[in-house]
N, C-alpha and C. Protein backbone atom coordinates (compact mmCIF):
# COMPACT_ATOMS: atom_id res chain seq x y z
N UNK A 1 -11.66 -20.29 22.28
CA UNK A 1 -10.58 -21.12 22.75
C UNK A 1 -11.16 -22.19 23.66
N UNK A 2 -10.70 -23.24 23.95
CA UNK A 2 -11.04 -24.04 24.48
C UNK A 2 -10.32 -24.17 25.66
N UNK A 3 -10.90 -24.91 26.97
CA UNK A 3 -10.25 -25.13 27.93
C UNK A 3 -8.82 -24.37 28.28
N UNK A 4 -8.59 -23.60 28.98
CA UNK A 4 -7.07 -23.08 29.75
C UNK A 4 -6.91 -23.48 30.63
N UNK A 5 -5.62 -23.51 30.82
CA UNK A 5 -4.89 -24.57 32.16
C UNK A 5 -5.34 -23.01 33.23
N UNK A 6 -5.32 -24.12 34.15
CA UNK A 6 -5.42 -23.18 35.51
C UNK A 6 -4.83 -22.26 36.38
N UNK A 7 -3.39 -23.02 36.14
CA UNK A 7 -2.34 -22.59 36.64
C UNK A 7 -1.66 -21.16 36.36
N UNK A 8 -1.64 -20.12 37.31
CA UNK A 8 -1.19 -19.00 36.61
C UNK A 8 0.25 -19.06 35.61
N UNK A 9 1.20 -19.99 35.88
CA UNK A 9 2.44 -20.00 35.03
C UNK A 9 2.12 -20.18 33.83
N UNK A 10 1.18 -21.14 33.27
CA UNK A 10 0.86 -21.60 32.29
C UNK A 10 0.18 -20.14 31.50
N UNK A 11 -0.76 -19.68 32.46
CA UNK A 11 -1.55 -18.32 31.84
C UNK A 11 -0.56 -17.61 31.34
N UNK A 12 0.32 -16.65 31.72
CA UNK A 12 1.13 -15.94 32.05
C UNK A 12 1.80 -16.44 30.86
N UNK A 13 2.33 -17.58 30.68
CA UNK A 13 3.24 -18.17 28.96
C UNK A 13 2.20 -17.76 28.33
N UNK A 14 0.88 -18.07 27.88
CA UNK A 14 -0.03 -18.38 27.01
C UNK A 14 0.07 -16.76 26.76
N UNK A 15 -0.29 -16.19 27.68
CA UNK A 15 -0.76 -14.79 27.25
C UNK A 15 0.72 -13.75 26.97
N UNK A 16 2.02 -14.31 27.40
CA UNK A 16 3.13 -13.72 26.47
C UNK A 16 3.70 -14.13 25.02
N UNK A 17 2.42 -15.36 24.54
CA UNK A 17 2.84 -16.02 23.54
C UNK A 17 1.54 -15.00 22.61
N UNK A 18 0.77 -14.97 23.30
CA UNK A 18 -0.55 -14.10 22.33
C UNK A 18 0.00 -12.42 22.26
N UNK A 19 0.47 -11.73 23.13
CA UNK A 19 1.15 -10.32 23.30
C UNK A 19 2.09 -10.41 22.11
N UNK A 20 2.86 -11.70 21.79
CA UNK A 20 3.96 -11.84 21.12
C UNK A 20 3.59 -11.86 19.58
N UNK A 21 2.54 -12.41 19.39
CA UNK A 21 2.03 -12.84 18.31
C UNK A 21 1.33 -11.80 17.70
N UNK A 22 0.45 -10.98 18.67
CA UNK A 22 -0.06 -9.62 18.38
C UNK A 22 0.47 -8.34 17.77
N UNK A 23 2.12 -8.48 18.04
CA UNK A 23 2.95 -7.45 18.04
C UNK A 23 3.50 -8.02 16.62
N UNK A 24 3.87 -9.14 16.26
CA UNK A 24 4.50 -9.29 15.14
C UNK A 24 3.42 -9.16 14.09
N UNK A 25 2.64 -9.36 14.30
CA UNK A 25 1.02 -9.50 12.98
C UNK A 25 0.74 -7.33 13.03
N UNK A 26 1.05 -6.45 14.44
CA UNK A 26 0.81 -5.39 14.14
C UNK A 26 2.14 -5.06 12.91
N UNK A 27 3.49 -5.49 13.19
CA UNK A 27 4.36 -5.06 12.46
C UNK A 27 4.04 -5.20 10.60
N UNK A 28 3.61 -6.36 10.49
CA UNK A 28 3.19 -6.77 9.56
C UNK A 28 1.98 -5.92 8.95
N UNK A 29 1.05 -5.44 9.74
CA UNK A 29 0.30 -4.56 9.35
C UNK A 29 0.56 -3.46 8.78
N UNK A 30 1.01 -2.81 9.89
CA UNK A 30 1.80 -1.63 9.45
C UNK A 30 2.74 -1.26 7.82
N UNK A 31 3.46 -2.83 7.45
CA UNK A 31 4.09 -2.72 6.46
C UNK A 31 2.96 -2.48 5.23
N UNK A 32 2.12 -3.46 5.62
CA UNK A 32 1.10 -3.86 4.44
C UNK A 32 -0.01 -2.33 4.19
N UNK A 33 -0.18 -1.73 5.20
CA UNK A 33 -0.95 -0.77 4.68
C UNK A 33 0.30 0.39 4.19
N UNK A 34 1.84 0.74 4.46
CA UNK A 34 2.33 1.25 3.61
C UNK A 34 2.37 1.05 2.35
N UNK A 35 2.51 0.01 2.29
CA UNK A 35 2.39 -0.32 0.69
C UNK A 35 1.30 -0.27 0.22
N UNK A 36 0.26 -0.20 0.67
CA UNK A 36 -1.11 -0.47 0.13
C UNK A 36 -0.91 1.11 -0.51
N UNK A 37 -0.64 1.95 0.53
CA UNK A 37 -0.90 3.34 0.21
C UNK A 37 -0.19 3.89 -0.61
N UNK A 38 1.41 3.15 -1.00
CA UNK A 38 2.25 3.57 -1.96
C UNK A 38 1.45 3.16 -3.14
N UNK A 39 0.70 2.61 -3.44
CA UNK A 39 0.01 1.47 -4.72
C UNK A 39 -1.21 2.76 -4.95
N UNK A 40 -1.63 2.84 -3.79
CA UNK A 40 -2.92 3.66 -4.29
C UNK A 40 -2.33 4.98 -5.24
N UNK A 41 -1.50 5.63 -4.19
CA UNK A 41 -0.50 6.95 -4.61
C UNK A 41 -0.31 7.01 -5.85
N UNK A 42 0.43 5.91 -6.18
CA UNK A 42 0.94 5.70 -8.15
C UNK A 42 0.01 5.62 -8.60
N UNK A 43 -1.49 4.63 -8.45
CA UNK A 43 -2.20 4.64 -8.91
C UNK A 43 -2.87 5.54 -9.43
N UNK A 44 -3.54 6.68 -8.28
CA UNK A 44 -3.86 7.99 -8.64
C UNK A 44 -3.51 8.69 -9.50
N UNK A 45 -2.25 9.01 -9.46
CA UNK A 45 -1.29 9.40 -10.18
C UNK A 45 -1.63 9.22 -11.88
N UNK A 46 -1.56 7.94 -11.67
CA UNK A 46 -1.28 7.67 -13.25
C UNK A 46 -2.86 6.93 -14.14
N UNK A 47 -3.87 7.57 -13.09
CA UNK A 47 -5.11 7.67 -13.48
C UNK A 47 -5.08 9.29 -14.18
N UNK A 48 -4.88 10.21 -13.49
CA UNK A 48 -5.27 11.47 -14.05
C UNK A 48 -4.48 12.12 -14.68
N UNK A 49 -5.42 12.67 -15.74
CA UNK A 49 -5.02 13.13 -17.26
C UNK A 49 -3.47 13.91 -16.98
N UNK A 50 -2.58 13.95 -18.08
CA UNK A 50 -1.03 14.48 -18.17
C UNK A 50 -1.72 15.64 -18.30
N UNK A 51 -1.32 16.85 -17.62
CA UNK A 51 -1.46 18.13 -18.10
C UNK A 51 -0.48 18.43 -19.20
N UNK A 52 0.51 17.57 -19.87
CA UNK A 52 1.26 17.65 -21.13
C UNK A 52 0.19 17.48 -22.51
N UNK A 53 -0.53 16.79 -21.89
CA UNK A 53 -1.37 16.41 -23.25
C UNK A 53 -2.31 17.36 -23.77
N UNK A 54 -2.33 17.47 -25.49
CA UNK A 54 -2.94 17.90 -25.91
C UNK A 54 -4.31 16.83 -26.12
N UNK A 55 -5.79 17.71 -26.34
CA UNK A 55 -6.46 17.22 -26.99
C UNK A 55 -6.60 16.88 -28.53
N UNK A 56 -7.54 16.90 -28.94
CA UNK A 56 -7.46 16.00 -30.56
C UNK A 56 -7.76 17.33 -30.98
N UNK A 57 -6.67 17.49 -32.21
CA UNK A 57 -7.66 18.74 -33.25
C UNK A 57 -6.66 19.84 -32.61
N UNK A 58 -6.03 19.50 -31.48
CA UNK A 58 -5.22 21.19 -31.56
C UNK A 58 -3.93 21.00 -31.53
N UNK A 59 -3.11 22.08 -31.88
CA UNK A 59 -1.52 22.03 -31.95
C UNK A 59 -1.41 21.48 -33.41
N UNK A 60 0.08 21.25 -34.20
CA UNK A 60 -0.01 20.81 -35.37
C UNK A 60 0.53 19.64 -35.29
N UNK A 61 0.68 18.94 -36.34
CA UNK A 61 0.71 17.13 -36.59
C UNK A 61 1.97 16.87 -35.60
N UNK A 62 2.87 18.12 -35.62
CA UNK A 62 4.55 17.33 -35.30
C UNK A 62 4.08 16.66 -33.83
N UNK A 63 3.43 17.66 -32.75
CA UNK A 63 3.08 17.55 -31.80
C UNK A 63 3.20 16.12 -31.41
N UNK A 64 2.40 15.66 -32.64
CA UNK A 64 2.09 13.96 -32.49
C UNK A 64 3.14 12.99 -32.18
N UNK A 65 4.11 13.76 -31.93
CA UNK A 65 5.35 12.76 -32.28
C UNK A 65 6.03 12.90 -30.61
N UNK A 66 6.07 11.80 -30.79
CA UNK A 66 6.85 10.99 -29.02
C UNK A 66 8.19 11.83 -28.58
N UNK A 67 8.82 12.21 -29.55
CA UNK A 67 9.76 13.42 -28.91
C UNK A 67 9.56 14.68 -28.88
N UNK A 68 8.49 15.08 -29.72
CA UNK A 68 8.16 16.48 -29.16
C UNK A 68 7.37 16.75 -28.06
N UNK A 69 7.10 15.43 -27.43
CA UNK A 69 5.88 15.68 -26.12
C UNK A 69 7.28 15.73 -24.88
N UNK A 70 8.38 15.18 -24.66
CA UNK A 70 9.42 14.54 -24.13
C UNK A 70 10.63 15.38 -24.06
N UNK A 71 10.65 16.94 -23.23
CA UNK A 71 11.36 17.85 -23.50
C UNK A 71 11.68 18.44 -22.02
């Protein structure tokens, strides 16, 4: 920062304008890493394998079919 006024009134604004500014950027934080973590959550999620699923080669053909997995 450059040059600050001298005057304590002036300090005293400056530094309830930075307290002020600090607090709204934490709120903002706060939101942003909820969501970050809701994103990861689903993500995870829908990285690892369906325990519904069969592998290849077992169960019979019907299996294959989008409403018999969907019960």
């Amino acid at each position: 920062m450059s040059e600050l006024p001298p005057d304590p009134p002036r300090l005293r604004a400056i530094l309830a304008h930075l307290n002020q500014q600090l607090t709204g950027n934490e709120t903002v934080v706060i939101y942003l890493r909820l969501q970050r973590d809701a994103v990861q959550a689903v993500l995870t999620r829908t990285e690892q394998p369906s325990p519904l699923r069969r592998t290849a080669g077992s169960g019979s053909s019907s299996s294959c079919r989008p409403s018999a997995a969907i019960q």
